[in-house]
N, C-alpha and C. Protein backbone atom coordinates (compact mmCIF):
# COMPACT_ATOMS: atom_id res chain seq x y z
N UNK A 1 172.09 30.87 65.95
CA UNK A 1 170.91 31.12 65.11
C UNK A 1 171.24 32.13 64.02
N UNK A 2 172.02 33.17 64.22
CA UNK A 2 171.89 34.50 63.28
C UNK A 2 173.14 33.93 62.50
N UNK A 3 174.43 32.75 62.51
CA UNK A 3 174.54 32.00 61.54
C UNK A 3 174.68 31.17 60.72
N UNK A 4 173.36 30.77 61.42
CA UNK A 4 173.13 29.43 60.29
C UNK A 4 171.49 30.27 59.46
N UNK A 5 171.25 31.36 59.67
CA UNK A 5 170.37 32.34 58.91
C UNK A 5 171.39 33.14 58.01
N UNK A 6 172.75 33.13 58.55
CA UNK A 6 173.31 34.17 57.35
C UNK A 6 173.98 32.91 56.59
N UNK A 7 173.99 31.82 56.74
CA UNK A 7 174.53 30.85 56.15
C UNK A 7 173.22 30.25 54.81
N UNK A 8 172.07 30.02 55.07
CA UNK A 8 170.91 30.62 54.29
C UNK A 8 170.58 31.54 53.93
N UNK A 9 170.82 32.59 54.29
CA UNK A 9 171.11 33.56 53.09
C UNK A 9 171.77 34.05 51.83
N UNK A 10 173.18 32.86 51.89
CA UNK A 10 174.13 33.17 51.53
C UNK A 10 173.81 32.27 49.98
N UNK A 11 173.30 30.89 50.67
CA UNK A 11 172.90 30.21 49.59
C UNK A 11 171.85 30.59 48.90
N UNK A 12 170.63 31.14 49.60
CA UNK A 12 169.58 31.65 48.87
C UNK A 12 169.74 32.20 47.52
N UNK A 13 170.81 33.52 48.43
CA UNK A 13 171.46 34.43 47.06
C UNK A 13 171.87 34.13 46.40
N UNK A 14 173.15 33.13 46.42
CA UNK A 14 173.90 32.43 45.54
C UNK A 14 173.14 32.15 44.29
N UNK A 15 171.64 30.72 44.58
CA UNK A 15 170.86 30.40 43.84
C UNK A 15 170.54 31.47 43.15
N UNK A 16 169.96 32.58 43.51
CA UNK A 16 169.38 34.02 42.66
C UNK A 16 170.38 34.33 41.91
N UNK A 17 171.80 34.64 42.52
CA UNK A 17 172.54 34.84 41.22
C UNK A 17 172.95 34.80 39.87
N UNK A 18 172.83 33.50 40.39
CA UNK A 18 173.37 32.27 39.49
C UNK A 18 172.73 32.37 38.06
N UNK A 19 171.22 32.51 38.50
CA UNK A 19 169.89 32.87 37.44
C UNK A 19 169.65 33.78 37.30
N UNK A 20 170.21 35.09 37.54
CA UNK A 20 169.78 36.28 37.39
C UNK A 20 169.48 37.22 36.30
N UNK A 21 170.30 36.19 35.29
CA UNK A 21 170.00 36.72 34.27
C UNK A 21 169.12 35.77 32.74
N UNK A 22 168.05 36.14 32.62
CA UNK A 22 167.20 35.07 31.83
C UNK A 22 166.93 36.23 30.73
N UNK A 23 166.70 35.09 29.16
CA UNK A 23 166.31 35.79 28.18
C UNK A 23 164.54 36.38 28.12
N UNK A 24 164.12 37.50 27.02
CA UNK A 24 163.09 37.78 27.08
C UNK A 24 163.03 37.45 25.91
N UNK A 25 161.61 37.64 25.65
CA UNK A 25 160.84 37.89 24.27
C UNK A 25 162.07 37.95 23.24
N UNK A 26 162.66 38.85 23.29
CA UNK A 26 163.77 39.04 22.09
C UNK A 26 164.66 38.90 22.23
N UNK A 27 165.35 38.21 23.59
CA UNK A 27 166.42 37.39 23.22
C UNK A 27 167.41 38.20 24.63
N UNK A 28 167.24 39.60 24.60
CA UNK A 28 168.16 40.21 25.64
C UNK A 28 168.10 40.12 27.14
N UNK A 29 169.06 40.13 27.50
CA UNK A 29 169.00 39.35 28.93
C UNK A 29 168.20 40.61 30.33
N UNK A 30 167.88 40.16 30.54
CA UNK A 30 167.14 40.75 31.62
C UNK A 30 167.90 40.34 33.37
N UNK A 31 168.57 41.42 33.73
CA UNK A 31 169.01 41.55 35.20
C UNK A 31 167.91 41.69 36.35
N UNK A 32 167.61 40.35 37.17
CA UNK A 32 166.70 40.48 38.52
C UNK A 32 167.55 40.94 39.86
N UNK A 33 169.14 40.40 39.71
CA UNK A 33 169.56 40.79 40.74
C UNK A 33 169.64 42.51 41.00
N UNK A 34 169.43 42.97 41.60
CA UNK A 34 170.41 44.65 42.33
C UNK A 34 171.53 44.50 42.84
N UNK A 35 172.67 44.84 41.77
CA UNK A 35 173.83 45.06 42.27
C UNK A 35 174.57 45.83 43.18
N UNK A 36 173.44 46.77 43.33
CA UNK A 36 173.89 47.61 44.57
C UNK A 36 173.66 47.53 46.06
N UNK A 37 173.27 45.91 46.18
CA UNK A 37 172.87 45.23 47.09
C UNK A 37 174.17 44.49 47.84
N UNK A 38 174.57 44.19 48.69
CA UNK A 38 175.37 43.40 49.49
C UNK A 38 174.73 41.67 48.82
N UNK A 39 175.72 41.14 49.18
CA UNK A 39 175.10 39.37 48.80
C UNK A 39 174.75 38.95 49.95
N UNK A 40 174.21 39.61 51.24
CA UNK A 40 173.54 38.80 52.63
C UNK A 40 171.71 40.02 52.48
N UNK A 41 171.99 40.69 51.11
CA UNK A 41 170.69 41.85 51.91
C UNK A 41 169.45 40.65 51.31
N UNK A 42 168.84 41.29 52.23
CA UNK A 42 167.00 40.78 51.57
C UNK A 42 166.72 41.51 50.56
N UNK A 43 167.50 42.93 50.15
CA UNK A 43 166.79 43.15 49.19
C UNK A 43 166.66 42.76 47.87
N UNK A 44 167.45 41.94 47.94
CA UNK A 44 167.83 40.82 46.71
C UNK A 44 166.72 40.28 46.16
N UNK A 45 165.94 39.70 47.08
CA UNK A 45 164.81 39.23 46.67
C UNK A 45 163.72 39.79 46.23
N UNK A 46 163.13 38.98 44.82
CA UNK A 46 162.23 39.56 44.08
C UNK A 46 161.21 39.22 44.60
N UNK A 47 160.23 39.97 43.48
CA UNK A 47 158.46 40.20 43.62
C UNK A 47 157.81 40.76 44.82
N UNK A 48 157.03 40.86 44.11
CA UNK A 48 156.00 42.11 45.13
C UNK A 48 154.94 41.46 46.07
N UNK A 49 154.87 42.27 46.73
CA UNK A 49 154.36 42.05 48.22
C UNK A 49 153.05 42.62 48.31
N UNK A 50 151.87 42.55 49.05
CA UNK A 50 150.32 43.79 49.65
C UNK A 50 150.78 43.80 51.03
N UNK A 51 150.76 45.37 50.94
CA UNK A 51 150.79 45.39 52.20
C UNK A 51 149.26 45.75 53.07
N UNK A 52 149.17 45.79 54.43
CA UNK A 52 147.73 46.06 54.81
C UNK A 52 146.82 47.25 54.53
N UNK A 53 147.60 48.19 53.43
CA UNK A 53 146.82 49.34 52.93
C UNK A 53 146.92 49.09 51.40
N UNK A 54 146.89 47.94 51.52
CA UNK A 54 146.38 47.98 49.42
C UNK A 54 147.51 48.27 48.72
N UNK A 55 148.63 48.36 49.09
CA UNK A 55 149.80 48.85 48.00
C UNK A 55 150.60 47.69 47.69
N UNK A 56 151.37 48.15 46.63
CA UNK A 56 151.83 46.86 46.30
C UNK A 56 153.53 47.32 46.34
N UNK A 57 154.59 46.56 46.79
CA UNK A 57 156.05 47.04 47.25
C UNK A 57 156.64 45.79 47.25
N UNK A 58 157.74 46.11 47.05
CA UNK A 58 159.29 45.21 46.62
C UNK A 58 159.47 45.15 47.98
N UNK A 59 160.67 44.10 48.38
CA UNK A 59 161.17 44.40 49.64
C UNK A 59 161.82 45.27 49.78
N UNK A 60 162.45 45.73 48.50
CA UNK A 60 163.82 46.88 48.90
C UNK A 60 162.94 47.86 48.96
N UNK A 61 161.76 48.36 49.05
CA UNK A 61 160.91 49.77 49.57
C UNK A 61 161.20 49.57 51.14
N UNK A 62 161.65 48.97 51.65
CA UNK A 62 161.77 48.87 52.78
C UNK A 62 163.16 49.73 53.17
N UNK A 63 164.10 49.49 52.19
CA UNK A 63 165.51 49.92 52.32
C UNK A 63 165.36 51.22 52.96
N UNK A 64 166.60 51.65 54.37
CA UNK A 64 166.75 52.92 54.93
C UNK A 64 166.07 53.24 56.18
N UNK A 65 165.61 52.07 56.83
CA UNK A 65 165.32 52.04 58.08
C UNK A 65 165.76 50.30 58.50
N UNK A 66 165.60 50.78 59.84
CA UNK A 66 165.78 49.36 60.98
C UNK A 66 164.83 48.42 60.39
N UNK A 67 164.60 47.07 60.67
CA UNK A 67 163.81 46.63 60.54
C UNK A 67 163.96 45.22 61.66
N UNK A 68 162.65 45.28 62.13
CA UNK A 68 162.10 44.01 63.03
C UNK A 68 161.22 43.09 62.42
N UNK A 69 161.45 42.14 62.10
CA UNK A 69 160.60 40.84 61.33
C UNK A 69 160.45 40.09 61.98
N UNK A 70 158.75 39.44 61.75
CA UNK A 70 158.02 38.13 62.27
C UNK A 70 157.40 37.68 61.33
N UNK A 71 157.44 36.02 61.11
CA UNK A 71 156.35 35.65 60.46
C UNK A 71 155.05 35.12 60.98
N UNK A 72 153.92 35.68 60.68
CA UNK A 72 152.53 34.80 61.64
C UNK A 72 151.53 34.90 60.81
N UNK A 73 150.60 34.32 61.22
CA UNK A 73 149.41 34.24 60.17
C UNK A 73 147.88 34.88 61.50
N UNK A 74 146.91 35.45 60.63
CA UNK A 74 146.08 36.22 61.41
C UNK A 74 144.99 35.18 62.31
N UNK A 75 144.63 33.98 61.54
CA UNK A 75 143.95 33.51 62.06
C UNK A 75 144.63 32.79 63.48
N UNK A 76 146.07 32.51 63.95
CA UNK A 76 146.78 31.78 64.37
C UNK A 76 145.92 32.05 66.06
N UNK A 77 146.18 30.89 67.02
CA UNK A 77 145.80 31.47 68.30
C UNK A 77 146.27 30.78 69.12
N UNK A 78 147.52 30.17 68.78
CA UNK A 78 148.27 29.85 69.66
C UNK A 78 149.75 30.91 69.99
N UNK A 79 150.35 30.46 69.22
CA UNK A 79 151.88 31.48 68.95
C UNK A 79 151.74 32.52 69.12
N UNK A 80 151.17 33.26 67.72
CA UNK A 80 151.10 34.11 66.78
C UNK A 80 150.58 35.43 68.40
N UNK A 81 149.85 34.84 69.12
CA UNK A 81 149.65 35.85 69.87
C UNK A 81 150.41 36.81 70.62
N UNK A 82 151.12 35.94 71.11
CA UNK A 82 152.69 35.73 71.51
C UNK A 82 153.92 36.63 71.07
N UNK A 83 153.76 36.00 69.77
CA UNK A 83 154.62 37.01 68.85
C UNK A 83 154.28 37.90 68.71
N UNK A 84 153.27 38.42 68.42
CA UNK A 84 152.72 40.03 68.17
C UNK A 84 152.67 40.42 69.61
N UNK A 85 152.65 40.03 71.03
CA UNK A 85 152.50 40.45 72.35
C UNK A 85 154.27 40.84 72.00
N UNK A 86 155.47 39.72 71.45
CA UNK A 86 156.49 40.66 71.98
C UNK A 86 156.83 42.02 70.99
N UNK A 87 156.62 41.57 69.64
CA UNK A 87 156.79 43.29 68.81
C UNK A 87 156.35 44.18 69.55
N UNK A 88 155.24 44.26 70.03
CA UNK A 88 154.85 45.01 70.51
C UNK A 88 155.27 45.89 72.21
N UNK A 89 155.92 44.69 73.23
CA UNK A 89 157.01 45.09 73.72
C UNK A 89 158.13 45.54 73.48
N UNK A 90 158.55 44.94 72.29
CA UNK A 90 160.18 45.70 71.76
C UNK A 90 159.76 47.05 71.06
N UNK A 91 158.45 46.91 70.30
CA UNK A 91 157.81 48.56 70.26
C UNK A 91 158.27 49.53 71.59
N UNK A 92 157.15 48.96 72.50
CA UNK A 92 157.22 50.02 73.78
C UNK A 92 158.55 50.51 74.10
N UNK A 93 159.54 49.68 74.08
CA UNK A 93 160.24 49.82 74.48
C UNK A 93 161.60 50.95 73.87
N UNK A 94 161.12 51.43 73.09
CA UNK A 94 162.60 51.62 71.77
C UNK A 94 161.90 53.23 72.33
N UNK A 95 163.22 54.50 71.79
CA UNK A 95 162.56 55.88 72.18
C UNK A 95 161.98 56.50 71.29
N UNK A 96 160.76 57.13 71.64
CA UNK A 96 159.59 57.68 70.67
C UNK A 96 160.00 58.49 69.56
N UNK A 97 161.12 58.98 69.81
CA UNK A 97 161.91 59.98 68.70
C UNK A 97 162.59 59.73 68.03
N UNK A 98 162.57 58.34 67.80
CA UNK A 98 163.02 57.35 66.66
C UNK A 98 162.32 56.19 66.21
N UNK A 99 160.76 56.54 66.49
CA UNK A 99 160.38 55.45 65.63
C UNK A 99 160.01 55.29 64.46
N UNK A 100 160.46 56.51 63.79
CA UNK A 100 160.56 57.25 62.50
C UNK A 100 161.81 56.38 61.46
N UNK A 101 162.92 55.71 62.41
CA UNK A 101 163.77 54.93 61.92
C UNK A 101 163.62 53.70 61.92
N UNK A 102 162.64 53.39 62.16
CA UNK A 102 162.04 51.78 62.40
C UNK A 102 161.10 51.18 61.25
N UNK A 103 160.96 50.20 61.32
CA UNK A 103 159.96 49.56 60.38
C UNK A 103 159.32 48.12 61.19
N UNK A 104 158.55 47.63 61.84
CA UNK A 104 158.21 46.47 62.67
C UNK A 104 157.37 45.81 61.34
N UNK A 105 158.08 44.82 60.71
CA UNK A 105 157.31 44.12 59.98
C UNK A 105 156.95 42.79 59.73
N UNK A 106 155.48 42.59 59.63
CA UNK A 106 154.96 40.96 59.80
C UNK A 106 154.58 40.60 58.81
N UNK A 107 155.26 39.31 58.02
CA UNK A 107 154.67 38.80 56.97
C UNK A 107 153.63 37.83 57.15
N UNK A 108 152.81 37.45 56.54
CA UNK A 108 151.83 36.23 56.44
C UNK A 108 152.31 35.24 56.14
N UNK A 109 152.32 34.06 56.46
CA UNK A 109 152.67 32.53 56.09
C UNK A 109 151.20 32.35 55.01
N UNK A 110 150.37 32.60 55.77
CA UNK A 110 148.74 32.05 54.77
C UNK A 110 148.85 33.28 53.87
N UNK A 111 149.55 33.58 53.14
CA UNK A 111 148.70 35.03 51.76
C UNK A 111 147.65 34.23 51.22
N UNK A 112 147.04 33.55 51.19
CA UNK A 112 145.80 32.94 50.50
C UNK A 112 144.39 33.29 51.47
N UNK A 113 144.88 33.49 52.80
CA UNK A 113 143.67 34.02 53.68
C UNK A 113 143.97 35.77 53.90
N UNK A 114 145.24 35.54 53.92
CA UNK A 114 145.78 37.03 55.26
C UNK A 114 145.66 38.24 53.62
N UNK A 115 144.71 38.23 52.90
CA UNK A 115 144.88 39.56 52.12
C UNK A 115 144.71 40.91 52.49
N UNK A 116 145.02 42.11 52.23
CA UNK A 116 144.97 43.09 52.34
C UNK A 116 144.11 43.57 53.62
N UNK A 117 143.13 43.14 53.51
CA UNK A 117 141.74 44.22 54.05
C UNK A 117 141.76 43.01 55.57
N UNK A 118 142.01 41.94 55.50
CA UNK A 118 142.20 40.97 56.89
C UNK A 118 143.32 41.64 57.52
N UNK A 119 144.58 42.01 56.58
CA UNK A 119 145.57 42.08 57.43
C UNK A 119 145.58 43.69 58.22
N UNK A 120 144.52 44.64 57.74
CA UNK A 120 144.39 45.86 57.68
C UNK A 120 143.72 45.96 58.77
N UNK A 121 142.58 45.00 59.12
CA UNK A 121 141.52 43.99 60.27
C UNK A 121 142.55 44.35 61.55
N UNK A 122 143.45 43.06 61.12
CA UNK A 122 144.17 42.50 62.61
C UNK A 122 145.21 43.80 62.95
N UNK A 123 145.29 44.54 62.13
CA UNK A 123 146.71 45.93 62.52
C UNK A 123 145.67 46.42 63.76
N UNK A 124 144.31 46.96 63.04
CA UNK A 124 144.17 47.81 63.56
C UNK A 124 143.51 47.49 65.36
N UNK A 125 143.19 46.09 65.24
CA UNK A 125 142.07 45.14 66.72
C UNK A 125 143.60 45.31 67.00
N UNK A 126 144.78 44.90 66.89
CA UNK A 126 145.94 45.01 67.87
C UNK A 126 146.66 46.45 67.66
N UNK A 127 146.48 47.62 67.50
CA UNK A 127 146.62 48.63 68.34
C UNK A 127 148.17 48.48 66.89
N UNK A 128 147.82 48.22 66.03
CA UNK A 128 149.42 47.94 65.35
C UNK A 128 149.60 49.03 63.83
N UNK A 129 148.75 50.34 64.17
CA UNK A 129 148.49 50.65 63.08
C UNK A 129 149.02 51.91 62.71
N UNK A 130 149.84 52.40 63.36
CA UNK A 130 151.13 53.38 62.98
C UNK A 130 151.69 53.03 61.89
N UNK A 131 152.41 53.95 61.68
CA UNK A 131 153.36 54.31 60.33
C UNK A 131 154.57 53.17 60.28
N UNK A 132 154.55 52.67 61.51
CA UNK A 132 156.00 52.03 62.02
C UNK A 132 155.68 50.99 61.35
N UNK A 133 154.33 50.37 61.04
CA UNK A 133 153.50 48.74 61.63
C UNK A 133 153.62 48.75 59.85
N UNK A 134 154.21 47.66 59.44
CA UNK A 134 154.21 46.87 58.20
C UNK A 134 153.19 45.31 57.78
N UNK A 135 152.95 45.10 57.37
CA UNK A 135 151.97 43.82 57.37
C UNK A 135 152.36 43.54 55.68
N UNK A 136 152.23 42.47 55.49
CA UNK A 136 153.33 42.19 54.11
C UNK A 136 151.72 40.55 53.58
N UNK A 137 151.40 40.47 52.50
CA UNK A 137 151.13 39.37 51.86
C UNK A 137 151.60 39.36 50.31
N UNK A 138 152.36 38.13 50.16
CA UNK A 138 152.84 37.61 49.32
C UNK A 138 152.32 36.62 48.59
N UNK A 139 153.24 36.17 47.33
CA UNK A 139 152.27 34.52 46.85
C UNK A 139 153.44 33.62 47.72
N UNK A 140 152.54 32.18 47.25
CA UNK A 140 153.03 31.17 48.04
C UNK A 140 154.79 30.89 48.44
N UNK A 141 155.17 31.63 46.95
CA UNK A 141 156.13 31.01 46.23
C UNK A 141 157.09 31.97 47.43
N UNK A 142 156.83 33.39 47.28
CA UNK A 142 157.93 34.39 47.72
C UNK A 142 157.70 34.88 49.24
N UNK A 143 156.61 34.09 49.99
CA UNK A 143 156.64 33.41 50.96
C UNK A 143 157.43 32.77 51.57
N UNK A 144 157.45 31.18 50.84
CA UNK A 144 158.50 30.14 51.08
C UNK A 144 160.18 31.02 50.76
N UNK A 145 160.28 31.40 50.08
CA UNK A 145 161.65 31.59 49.68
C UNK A 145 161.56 32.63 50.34
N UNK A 146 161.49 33.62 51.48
CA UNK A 146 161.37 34.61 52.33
C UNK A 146 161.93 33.60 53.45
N UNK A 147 160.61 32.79 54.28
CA UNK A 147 161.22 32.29 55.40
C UNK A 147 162.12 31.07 55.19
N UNK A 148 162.98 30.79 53.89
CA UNK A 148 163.95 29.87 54.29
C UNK A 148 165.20 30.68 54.33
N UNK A 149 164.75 32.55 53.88
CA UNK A 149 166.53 33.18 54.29
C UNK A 149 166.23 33.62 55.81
N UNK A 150 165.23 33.41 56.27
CA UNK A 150 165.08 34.22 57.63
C UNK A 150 165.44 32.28 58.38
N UNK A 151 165.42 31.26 58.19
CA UNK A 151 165.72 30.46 58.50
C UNK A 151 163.82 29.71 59.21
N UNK A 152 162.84 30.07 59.06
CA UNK A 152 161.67 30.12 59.40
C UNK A 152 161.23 29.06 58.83
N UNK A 153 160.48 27.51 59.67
CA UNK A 153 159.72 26.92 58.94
C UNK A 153 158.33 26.79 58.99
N UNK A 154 157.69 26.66 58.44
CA UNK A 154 156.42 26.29 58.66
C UNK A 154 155.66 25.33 57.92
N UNK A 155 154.86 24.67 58.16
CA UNK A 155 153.66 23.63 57.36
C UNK A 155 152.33 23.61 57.93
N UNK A 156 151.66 23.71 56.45
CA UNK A 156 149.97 23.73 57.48
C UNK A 156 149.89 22.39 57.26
N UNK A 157 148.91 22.34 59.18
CA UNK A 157 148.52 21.15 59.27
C UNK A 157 146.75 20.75 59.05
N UNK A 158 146.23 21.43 58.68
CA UNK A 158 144.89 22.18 58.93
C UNK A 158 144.33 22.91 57.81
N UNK A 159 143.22 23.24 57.06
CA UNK A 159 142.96 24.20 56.33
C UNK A 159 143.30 25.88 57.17
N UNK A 160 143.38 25.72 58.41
CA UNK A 160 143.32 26.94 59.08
C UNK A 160 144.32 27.37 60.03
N UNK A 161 144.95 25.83 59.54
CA UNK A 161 146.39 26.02 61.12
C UNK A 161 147.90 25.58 60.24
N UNK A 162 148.78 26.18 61.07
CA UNK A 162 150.19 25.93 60.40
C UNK A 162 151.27 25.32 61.71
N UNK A 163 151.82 25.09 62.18
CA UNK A 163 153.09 24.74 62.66
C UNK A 163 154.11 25.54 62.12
N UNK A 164 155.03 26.51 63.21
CA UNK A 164 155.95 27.56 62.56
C UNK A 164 156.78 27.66 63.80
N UNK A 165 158.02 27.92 63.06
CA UNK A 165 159.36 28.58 63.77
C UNK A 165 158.79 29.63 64.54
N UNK A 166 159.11 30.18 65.47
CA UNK A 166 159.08 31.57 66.10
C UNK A 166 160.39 32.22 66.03
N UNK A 167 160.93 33.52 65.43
CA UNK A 167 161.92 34.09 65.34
C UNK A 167 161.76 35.20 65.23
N UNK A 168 161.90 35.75 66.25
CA UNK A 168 162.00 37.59 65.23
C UNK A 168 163.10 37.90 64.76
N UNK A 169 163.47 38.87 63.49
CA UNK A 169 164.71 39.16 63.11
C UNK A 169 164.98 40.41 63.05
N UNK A 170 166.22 40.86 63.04
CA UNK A 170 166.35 42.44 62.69
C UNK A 170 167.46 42.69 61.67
N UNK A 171 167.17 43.89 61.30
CA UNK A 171 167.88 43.84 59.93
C UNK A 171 168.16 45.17 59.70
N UNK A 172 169.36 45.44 59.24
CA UNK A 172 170.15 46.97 59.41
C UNK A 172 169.17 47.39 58.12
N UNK A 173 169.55 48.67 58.16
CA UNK A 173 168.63 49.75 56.99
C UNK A 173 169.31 49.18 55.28
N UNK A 174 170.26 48.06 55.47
CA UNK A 174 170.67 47.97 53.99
C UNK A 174 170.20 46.49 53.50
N UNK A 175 169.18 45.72 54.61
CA UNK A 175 168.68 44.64 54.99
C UNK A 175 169.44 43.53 55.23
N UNK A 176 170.22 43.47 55.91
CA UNK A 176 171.54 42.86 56.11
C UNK A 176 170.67 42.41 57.76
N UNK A 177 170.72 40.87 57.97
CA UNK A 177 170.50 40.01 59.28
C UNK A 177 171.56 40.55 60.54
N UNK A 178 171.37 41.12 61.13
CA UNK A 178 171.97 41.45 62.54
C UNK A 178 171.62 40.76 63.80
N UNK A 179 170.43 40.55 63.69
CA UNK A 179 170.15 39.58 65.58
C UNK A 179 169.35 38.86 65.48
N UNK A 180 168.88 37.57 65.72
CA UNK A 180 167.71 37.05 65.86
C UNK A 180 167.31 36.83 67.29
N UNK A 181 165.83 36.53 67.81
CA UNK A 181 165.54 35.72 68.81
C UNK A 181 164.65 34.93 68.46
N UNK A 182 164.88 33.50 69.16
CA UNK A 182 163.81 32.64 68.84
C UNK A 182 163.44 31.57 69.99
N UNK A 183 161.83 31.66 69.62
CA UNK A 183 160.95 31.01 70.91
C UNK A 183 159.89 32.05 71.50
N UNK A 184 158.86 31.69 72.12
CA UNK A 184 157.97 32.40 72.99
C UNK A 184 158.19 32.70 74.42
N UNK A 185 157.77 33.82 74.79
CA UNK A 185 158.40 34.60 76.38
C UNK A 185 159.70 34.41 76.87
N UNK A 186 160.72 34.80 75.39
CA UNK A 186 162.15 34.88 75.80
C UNK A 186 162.11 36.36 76.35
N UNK A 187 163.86 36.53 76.69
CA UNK A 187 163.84 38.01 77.63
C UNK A 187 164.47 39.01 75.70
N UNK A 188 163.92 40.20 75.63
CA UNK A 188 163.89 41.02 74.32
C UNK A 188 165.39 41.39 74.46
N UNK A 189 165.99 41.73 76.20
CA UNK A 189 166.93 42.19 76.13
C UNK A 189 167.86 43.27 75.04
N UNK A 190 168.18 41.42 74.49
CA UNK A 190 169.02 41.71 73.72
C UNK A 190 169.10 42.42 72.00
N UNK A 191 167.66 41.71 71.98
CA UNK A 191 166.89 42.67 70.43
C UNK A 191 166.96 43.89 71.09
N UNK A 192 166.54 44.21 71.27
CA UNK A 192 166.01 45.57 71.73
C UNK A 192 167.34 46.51 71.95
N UNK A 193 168.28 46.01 72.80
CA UNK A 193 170.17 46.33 72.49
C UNK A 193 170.16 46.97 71.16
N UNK A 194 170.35 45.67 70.70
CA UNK A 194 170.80 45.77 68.99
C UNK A 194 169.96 46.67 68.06
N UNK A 195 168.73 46.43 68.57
CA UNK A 195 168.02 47.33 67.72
C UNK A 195 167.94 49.38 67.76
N UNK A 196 168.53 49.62 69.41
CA UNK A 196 168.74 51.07 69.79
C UNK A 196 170.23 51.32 69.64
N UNK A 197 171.25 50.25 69.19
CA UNK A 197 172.46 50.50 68.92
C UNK A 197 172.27 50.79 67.18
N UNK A 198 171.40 50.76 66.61
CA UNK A 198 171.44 50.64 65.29
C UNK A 198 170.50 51.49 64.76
N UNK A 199 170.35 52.58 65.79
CA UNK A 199 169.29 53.98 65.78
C UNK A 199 169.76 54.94 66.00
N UNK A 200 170.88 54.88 67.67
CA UNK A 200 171.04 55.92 67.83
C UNK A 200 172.21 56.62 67.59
C-alpha cells in the first residue's frame, strides 16, 4: 500500500512540475512549485484549504509536525464512524507530552456540505477539538487531486452518500508518506509504532 501511494505521488508531482511554471498578465512566469520541498512531500500541492475554525491554510502550514490523515465526510454513517473511532484510538494511545508534535488530520470528500461551521459541529459532538484535531475543506478539484496522492477513492452514490477507500496515512513533519493502514477494525499496532518512532 505505502508503495503504490508513493508511486502516486510521484506521478502526481511529476504532473505539477511539469506545469509549474505558467505565464501571467504580463508575460512573467510564475513558480507554483516549492522547491524546498522533496518530490514525494504533500506540500507540493497547491490551494487553500477551511479549516473547522474559519481559517484559510495551504497544506504546507501543516509543515513541522507528524501528521495522521483520513478522508471522511460528516454526514457518513457507515465507515466514517469507524474511522474517526480509530484516530481517535491512535490519539489515546500516543504520550500526552507529545501531542504538541502531532497533527490528526481529516479532510472532507463532500466540501460542498462539510463547510467550516459543520465541520467545527462534528469536531466538537466527537470530543475532536484540541489543538491536535485538524478538519480541512477544500474545492472539488483539490480534493480529488489530494486523495489520488494519498491513493484514496471515492464516488458519490447519493446526494448524501459516497463509497470510499478507508486509509489512514502518516506523514513525517516534511510531509513525506511513511505508513499507511487500510480497512475498518484493523490492529493500529503498527501506525501507532511508526507514528511514536517519529516523535520520540
Amino acid at each position: 500500500m505505502k508503495n503504490k501511494a508513493i508511486h502516486f505521488i510521484i506521478i502526481i508531482l511529476f504532473f505539477i512540475s511539469i506545469s509549474a511554471c505558467k505565464n501571467n498578465s504580463n508575460g512573467n512566469a510564475e513558480t507554483v512549485i516549492d522547491s524546498g520541498y522533496s518530490g514525494e512531500s504533500i506540500f507540493n500541492l497547491k490551494g487553500n484549504w477551511h479549516t473547522q475554525n474559519n481559517e484559510t491554510i495551504a497544506l504546507s502550514a501543516l509543515q513541522g509536525k507528524t501528521l495522521v490523515m483520513v478522508m471522511i465526510y460528516t454526514s457518513c454513517k457507515a465507515a466514517c464512524p469507524r474511522l474517526v473511532a480509530q484516530m481517535r484510538d491512535i490519539e489515546s494511545k500516543m504520550p500526552t507530552d507529545k501531542l504538541d508534535q502531532l497533527n490528526f488530520v481529516l479532510v472532507s470528500i463532500d466540501p460542498e456540505t462539510d463547510d467550516p461551521k459543520r465541520l467545527k459541529a462534528f469536531a466538537i459532538a466527537n470530543n475532536m477539538n484540541a489543538p491536535h484535531w485538524t478538519f480541512l475543506q477544500g474545492t472539488k478539484k483539490s480534493v480529488q487531486e489530494f486523495a489520488n496522492v494519498l491513493s484514496v477513492k471515492y464516488k458519490q452514490i447519493s446526494p448524501m452518500d459516497f463509497s470510499h477507500s478507508n486509509i489512514i496515512s502518516v506523514f513525517n513533519t516534511k510531509g513525506e508518506l511513511i505508513h499507511q493502514q487500510e480497512g475498518l477494525g484493523v490492529n493500529n499496532k503498527e501506525t501507532i509504532t511508526t507514528i511514536i518512532k517519529e516523535i520520540v
